[in-house]
Structure formats: C-alpha cells, structure tokens
Protein backbone atom coordinates (compact mmCIF):
# COMPACT_ATOMS: atom_id res chain seq x y z
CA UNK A 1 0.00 0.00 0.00
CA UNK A 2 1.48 3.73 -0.95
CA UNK A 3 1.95 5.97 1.65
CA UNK A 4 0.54 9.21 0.99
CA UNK A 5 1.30 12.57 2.80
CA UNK A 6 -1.40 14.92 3.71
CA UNK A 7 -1.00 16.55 0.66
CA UNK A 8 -0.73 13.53 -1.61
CA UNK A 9 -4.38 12.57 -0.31
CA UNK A 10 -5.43 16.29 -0.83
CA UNK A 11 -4.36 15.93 -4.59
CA UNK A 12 -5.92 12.26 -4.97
CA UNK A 13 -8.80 12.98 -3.34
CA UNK A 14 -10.13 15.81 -5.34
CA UNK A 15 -13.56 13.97 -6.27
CA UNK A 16 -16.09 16.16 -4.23
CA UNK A 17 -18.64 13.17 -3.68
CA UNK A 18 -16.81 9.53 -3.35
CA UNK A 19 -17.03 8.44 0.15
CA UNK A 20 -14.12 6.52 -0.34
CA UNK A 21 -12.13 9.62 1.58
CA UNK A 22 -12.86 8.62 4.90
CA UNK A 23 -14.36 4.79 4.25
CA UNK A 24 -10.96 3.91 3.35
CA UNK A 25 -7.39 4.82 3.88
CA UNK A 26 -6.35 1.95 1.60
CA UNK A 27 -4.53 3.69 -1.65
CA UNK A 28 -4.89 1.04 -3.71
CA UNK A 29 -8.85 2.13 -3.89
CA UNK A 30 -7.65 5.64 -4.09
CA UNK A 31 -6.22 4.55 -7.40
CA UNK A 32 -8.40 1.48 -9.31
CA UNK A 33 -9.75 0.82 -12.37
CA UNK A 34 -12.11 -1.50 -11.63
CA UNK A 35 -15.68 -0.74 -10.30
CA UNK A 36 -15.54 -0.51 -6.59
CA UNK A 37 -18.49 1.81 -5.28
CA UNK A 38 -21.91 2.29 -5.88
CA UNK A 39 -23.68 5.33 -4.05
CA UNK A 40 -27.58 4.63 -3.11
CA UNK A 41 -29.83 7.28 -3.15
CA UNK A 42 -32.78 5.43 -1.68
CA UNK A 43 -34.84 8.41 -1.41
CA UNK A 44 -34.57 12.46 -2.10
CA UNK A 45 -36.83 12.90 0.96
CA UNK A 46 -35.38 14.62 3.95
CA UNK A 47 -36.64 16.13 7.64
CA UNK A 48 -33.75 18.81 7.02
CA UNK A 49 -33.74 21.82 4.78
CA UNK A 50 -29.52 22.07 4.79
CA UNK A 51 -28.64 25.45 3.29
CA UNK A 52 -26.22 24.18 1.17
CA UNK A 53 -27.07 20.85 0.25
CA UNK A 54 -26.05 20.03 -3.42
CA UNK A 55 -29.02 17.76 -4.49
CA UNK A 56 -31.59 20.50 -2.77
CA UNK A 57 -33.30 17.33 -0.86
CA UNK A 58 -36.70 17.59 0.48
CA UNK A 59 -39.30 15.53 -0.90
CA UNK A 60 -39.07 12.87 -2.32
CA UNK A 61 -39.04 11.48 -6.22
CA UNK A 62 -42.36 10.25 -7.37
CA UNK A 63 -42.12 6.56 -7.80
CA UNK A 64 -38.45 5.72 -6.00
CA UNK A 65 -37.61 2.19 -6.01
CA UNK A 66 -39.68 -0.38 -3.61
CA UNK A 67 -37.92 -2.39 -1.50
CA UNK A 68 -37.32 -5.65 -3.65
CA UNK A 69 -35.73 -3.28 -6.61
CA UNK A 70 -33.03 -1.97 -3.82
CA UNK A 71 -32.68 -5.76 -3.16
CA UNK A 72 -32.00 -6.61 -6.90
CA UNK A 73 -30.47 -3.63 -7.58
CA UNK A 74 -27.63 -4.79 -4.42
CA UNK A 75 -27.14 -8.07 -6.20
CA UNK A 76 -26.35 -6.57 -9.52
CA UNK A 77 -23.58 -4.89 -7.75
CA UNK A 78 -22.84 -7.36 -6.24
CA UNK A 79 -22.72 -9.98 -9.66
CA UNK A 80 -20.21 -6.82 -10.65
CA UNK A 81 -17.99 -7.04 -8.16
CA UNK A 82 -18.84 -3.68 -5.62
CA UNK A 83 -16.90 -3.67 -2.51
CA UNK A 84 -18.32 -0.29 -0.93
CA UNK A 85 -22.11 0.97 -0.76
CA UNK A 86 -22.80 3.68 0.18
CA UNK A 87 -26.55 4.51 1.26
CA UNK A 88 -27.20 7.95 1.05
CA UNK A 89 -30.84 10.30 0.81
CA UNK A 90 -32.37 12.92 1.51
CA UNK A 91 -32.64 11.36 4.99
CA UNK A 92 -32.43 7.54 4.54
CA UNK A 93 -34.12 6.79 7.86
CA UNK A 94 -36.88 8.24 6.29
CA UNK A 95 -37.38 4.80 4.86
CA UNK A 96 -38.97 2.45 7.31
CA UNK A 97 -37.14 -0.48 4.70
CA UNK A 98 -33.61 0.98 5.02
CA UNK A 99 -32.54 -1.49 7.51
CA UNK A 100 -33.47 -4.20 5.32
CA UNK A 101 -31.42 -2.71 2.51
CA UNK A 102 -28.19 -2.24 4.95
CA UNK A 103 -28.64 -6.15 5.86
CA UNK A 104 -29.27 -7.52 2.44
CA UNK A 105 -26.05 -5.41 1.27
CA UNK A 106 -24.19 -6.62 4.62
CA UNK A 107 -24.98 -10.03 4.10
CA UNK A 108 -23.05 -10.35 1.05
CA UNK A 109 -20.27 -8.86 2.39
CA UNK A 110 -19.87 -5.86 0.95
CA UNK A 111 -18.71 -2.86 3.08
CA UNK A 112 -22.08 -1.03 3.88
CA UNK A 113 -22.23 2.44 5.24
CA UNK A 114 -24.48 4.64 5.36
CA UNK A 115 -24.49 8.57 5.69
CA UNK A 116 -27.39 10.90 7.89
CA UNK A 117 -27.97 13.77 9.27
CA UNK A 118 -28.19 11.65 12.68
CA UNK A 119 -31.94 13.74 13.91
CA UNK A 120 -33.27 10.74 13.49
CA UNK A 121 -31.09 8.11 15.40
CA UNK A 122 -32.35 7.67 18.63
CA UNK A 123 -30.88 4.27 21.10
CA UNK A 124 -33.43 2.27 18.76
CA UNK A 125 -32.58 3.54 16.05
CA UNK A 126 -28.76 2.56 16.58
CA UNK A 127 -29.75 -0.63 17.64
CA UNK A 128 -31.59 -1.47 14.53
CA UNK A 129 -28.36 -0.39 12.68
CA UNK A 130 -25.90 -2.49 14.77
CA UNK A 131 -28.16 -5.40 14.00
CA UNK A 132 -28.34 -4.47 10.49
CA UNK A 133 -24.61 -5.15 10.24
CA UNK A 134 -23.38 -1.66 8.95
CA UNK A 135 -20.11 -1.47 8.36
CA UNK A 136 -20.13 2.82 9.21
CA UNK A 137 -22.01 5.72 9.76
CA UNK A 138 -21.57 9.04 8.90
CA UNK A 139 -22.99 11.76 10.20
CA UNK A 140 -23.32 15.04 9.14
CA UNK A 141 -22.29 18.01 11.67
CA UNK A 142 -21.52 21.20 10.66
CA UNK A 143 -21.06 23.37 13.28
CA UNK A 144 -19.13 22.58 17.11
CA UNK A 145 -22.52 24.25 18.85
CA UNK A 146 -26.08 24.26 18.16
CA UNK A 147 -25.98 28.48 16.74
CA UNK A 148 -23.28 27.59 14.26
CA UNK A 149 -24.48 24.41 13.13
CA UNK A 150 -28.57 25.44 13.26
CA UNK A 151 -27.54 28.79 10.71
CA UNK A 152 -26.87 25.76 8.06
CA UNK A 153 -28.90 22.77 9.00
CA UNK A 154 -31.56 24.47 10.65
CA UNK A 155 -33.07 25.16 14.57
CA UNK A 156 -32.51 22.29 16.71
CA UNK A 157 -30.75 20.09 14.59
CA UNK A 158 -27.35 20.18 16.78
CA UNK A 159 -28.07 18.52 19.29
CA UNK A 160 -30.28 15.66 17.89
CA UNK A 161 -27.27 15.27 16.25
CA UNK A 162 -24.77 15.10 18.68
CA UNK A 163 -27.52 12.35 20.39
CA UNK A 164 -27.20 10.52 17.31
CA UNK A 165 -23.46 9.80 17.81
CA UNK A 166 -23.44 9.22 21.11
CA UNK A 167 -26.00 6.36 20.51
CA UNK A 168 -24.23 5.25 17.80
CA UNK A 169 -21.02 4.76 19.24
CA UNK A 170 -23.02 3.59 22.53
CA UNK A 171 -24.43 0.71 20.02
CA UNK A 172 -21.19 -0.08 19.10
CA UNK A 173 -21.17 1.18 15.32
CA UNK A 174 -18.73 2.78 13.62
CA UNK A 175 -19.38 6.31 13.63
CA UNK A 176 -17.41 9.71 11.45
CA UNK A 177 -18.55 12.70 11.21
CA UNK A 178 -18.81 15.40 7.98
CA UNK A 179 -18.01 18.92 8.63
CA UNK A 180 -19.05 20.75 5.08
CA UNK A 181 -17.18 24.29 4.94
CA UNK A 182 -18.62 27.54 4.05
CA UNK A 183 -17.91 31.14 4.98
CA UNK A 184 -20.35 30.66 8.10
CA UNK A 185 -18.41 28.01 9.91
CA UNK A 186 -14.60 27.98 8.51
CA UNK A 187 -13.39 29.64 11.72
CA UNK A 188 -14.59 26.54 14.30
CA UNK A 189 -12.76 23.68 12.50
CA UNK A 190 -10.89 23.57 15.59
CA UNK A 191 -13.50 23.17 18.04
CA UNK A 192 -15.59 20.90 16.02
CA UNK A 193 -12.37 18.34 16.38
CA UNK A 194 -11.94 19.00 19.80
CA UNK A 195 -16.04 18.01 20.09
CA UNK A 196 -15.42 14.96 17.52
CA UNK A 197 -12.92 14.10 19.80
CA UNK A 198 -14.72 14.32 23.19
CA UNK A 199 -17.54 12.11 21.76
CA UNK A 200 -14.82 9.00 21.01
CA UNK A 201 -15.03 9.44 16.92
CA UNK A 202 -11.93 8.42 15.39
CA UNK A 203 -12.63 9.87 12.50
CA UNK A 204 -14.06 13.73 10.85
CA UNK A 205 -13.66 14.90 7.07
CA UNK A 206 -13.74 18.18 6.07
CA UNK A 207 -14.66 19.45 2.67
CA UNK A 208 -15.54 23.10 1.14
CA UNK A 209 -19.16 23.44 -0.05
CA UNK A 210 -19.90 22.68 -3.27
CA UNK A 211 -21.65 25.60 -5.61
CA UNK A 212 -24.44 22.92 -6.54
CA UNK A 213 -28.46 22.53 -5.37
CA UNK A 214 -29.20 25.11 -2.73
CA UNK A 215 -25.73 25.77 -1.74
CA UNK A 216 -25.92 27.85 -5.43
CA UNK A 217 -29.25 29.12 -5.35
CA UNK A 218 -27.90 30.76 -1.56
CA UNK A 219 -24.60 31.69 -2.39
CA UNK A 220 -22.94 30.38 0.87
CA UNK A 221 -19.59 29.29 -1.54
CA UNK A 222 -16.30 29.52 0.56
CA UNK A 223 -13.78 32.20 -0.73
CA UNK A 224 -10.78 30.88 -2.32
CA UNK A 225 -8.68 32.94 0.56
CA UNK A 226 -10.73 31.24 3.43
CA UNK A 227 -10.25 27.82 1.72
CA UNK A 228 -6.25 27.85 1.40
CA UNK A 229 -6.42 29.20 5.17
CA UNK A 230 -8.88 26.28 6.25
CA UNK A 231 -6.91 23.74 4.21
CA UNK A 232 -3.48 25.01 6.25
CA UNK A 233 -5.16 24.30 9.48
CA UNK A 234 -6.54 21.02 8.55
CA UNK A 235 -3.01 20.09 7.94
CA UNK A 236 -1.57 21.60 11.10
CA UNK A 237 -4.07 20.01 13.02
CA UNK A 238 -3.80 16.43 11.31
CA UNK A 239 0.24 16.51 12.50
CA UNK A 240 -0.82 17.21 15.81
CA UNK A 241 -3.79 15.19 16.50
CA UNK A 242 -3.50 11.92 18.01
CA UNK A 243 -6.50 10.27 18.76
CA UNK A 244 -8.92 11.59 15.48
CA UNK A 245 -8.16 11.32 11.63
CA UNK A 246 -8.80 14.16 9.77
CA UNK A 247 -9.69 13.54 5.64
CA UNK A 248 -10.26 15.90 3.43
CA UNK A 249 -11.59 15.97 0.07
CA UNK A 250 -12.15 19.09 -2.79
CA UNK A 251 -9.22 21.00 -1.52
CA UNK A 252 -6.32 20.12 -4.49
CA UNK A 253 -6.81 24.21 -5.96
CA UNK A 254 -6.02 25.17 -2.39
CA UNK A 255 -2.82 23.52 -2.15
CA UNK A 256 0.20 25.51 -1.93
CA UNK A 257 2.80 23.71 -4.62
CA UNK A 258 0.59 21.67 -6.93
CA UNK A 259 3.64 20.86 -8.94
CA UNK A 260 5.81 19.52 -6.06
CA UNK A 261 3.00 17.29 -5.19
CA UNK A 262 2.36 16.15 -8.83
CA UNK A 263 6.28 15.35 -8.79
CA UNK A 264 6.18 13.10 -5.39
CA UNK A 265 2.98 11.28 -6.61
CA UNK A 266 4.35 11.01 -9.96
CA UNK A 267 7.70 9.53 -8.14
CA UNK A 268 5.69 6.96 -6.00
CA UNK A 269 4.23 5.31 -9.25
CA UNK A 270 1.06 7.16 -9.33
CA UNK A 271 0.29 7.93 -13.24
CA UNK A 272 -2.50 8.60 -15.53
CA UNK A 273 -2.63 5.08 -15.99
CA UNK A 274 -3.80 3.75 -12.63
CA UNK A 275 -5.48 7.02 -11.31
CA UNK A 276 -8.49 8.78 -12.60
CA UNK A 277 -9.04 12.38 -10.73
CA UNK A 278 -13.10 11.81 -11.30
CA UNK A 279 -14.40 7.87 -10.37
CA UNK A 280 -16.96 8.18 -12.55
CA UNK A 281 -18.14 5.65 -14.69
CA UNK A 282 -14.34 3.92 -14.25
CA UNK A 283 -15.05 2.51 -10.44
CA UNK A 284 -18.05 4.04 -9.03
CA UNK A 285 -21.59 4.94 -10.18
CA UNK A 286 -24.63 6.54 -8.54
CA UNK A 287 -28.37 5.00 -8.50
CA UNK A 288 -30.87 8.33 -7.56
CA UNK A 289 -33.96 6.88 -5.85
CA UNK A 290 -35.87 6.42 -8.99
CA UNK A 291 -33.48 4.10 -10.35
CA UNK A 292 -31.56 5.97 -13.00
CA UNK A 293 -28.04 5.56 -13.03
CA UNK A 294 -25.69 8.33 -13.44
CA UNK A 295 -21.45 7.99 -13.11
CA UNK A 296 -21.64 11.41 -10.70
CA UNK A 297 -24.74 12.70 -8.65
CA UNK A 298 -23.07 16.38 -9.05
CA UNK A 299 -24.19 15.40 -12.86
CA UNK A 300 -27.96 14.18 -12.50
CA UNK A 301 -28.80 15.53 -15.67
CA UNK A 302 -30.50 14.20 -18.60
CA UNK A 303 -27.67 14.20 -20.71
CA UNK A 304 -25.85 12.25 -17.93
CA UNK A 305 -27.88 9.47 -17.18
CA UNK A 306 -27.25 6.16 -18.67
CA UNK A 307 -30.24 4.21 -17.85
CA UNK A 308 -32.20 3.19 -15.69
CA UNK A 309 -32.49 0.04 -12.87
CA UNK A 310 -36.15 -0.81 -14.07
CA UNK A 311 -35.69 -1.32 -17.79
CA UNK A 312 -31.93 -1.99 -17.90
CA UNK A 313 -29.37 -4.03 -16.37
CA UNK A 314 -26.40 -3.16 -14.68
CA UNK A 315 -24.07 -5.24 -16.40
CA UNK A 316 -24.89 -3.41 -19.91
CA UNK A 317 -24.87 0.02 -18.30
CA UNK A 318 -21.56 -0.43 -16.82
CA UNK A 319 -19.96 -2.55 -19.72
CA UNK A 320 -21.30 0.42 -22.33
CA UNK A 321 -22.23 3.17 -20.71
CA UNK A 322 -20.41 5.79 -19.01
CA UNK A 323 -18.48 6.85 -22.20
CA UNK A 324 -17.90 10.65 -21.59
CA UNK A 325 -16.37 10.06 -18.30
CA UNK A 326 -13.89 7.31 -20.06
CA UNK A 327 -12.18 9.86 -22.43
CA UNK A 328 -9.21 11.51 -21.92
CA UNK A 329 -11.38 15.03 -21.64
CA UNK A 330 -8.69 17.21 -20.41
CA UNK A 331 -6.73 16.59 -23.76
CA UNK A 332 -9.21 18.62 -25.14
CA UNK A 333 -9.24 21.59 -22.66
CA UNK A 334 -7.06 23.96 -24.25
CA UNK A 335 -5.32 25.10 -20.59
CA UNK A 336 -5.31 21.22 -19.38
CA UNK A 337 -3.43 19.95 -22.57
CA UNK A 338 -0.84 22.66 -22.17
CA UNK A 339 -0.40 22.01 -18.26
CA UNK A 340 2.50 19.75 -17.02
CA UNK A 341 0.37 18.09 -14.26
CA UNK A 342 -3.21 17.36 -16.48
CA UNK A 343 -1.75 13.90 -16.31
CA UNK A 344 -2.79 12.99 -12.42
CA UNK A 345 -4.90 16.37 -12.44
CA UNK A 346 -7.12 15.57 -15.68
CA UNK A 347 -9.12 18.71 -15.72
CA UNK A 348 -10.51 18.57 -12.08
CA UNK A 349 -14.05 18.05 -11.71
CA UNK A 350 -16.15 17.66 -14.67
CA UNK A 351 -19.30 18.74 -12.58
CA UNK A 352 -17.43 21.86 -11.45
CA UNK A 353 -16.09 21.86 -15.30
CA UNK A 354 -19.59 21.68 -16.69
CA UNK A 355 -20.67 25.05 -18.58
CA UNK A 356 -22.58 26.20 -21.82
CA UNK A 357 -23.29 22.35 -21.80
CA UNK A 358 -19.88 21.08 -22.54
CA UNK A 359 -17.29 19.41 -19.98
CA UNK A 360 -14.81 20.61 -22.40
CA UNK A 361 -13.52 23.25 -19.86
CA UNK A 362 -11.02 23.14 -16.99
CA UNK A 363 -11.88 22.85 -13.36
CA UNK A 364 -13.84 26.06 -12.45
CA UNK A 365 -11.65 26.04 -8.76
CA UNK A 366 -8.63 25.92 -11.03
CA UNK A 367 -6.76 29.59 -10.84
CA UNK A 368 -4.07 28.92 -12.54
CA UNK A 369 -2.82 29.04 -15.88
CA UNK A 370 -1.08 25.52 -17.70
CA UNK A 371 1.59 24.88 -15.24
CA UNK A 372 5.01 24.48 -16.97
C-alpha cells in the first residue's frame, strides 16, 4: 500500500462526492480501475432543509424504487464485483425499509455504510443499525454548537445530532462525522475536532461546499482565501492530532505547490494510468432513488444518465455506458493539454467543469494558468 502525505491525499482525493475519503485509507482504492463503489440514493426525501445541500433534498421522487428493486439492484452490484455501498438520501431513515437494505447489502459482504444527518437516530434507532450489520455511519455536523451548526442545518438540529453519535457509538457502530465548509463556519474547524474528539469518533472529514443545489441558489460558496487558510489548518491540526483522523476531500486548488505534489505522486508510481481524478463511470456509479443511473450525482442531468435500474441491467450500463467520463477530456481543454500536471490532475471536476453544456472546460476552482 502507498503511503501518501497529507497533501498527496489532498491531490488524490479531489472527487467532491466519493465516500471513499474517509471509508478507506487503503490507496490502492484511491487509485483502481475496476468498479468498486456504488452510491444509493434510496430516497430524495429529507426532515432537514440544509442550506447548502447540493441535491436540494426535500421531498421525495415520485415513484423511487420499492424495497425488492433496492434488493436486486444490491445483487447486480454485487454480480459486478462492488466492494463499498454507500446509502445515502435525503434522509435515509426516512425509509422504514432501510434497515433491510443495509442487511441484504451486509450479508453479502460488501462494506455497507451509510451517511445521515443523525436527527433521526435515537438508542433504537442505533440498535436497529448495529443489527443491520453496517459497516459505518456518517454523520453530518456542521457546526461545534447548536448556533453555528442550526444557521446551516436548521433550529434544533445540533443537538439531535450530537444524540445521534453518542448512541451510535453507545451501540457499538462505527461512527465519522462530515463537517461541510462555508464562509459561516470555517473559523470553528478547531473546536468541532476538539467536540469529535470528546464524543470518542476516530474519524471527521472536512470538505468546502460545493456551488451545486441550494448551496448555489444561496450563495454560501467559501472564498478561495478562506479555503487555502482552512486547508493550512486542517493540515496543522492532522500533525498534531493523536486520537482523530482528519480527511479531506475538494481541496487540491487550495494547495500551496501543486507541482511539487504532482512530482512526489508522480515519483511513487502514481500515473495517468492507474489514477483517474473523477471515479466516474471507471469505479463508481450513482443509482438516484428512482433508479436511474448516473457515473456522478453532481451530474444528474439528462444528458448524464445512462439508464435506468427498471428497464436496464447493470451489467450493460456499466460494460457500455459511461463513455464521456472514459475519455481523456482534459486533452481537449485547451489550458489542461498545455499544463504539465493534467496527467494525475485531468481537468478537475467535470461537474465543477460543466458550462454552456460542454465538460470541455477546466476545473472552475482551477486559478491557474497551464503549469510548466
């Protein structure tokens, strides 16, 4: 297994929406080219009105996928090979079933977790989850105290939350928290470890906001500024921290000397031919509650999705589908072709890339000219 510095992850672990950053720490996931996640969106319905969530969750689709679909749909993945789900909403509590879709996916044993905003997990609750045989739980936190984290998730929300771990880790399960980074809570990273901490989670990832869903439509992006400041003290603090790993993902713009980092990663074997900056369509794919399949769910357009669970199976959408997220895209950026790094950087994001309907543009994070 490679051993990565803090900013060798930062650079790998660009993607703004694999889970992979804190499910694994294994590198050889980092860099695969063989399907290895599968994110389940088992319903858009949620209890929360985030201000910034990218998928603007609230109610859910009309017709999502019944139970025995979520079932089939698991062993498809399975049939293909998955080795991380990752079950995902809106709220997924919300669905009185989800324990029977964590058991069915447990059962095989594929690594199941599950992410929530935690409001909802009560000592029940976590029970039902423990004997579900979850793998992980994530829970969303986004603020060390109930006024910083209500301003985004909304009144009250806090300390449900914070309930919702203890009970968790109470139960047994493995429990990290997600700490999503905008202009009104960059200055309590701190705290919120020192809170992660007291609680007995061994794990918290950070990550800016992404300028999709209702984090757009309110304009609560994080300055570029703020962002190279947060990502210094992420790295300060994950030197001196002991007893809590801190991940990151989204913060490769913010770094401070993309080209020494390209140059160690490049030294340590890591090449456009056994790393893809965006999993899409080459080892993860996302199923939105209705059962349409999309490589990204930062891309859950119409133009993006490549079938659909009901009509079509999984084996012929992932042996043919996916095709714009298999090409070399950033040969055709004009800046990315010219750049000495588009090998391991590729462009960035496409969703952040996507404009005028075309990927065919670099990264909009990106600041920089082709670096020579």
């Amino acid at each position: 297994m490679l051993r990565l510095t803090f900013d060798e992850l930062a650079f790998l672990m660009e993607c703004p929406a694999t889970p992979l950053t804190h499910l694994s720490t294994d590198s050889n996931k980092i860099i695969s080219k063989k399907l290895i996640q599968a994110t389940l969106y088992v319903t858009r319905a949620c209890n929360l009105s985030c201000i910034h969530c990218y998928i603007s969750a609230g109610k859910p689709l009309k017709d999502e996928l019944r139970t025995h679909e979520w079932l089939n749909v698991i062993d498809q993945l399975k049939s293909l090979g998955i080795e991380v789900i990752y079950i995902l909403g809106g709220e997924p509590l919300l669905r009185s079933d989800v324990f029977d879709i964590i058991s069915h996916s447990a059962s095989l044993n594929v690594y199941t977790a599950m992410s929530t905003n935690g409001t909802l997990v009560n000592q029940e609750v976590a029970g039902k989850l423990k004997e579900s045989g979850i793998n992980e739980v994530q829970v969303s936190v986004d603020g060390p105290n109930e006024r910083i984290n209500s301003a985004i998730r909304g009144a009250g929300s806090f300390q449900k939350a914070i309930n919702g771990v203890r009970s968790l880790l109470e139960e047994g399960v493995k429990t990290t928290i997600s700490y999503v980074i905008t202009e009104l809570n960059k200055d309590y990273i701190g705290d919120m470890v020192k809170l992660a901490k007291s609680l007995g989670v061994k794990t918290i990832n950070f990550s800016p906001v992404q300028e999709f869903g209702r984090a757009k439509v309110n304009s609560v992006m994080l300055s570029r500024s703020s962002a190279v400041a947060v990502y210094k003290e992420l790295k300060k603090l994950s030197m001196n921290e002991k007893d809590i790993t801190i991940t990151v993902n989204g913060f490769r713009f913010y770094l401070d000397d993309l080209k020494g980092v390209y140059g160690s990663l490049i030294r340590k074997g890591v090449n456009g031919d056994n790393y893809y900056s965006c999993p899409a369509g080459r080892s993860r794919l996302v199923i939105d509650s209705n059962g349409d399949v999309y490589g990204c769910e930062l891309l859950m357009l119409e133009s993006f999705r490549e079938g659909n669970v009901r009509r079509d199976s999984l084996k012929d959408i992932w042996e043919n589908g996916f095709k714009i997220f298999r090409e070399r895209r950033w040969e055709k950026i004009r800046e990315c072709s010219a750049c000495r790094i588009s090998s391991l950087c590729q462009g960035g994001c496409p969703a952040r890339a996507y404009r005028n309907n075309t990927l065919y543009n670099k990264d909009a994070l990106c600041s920089f000219g082709p670096i020579t």
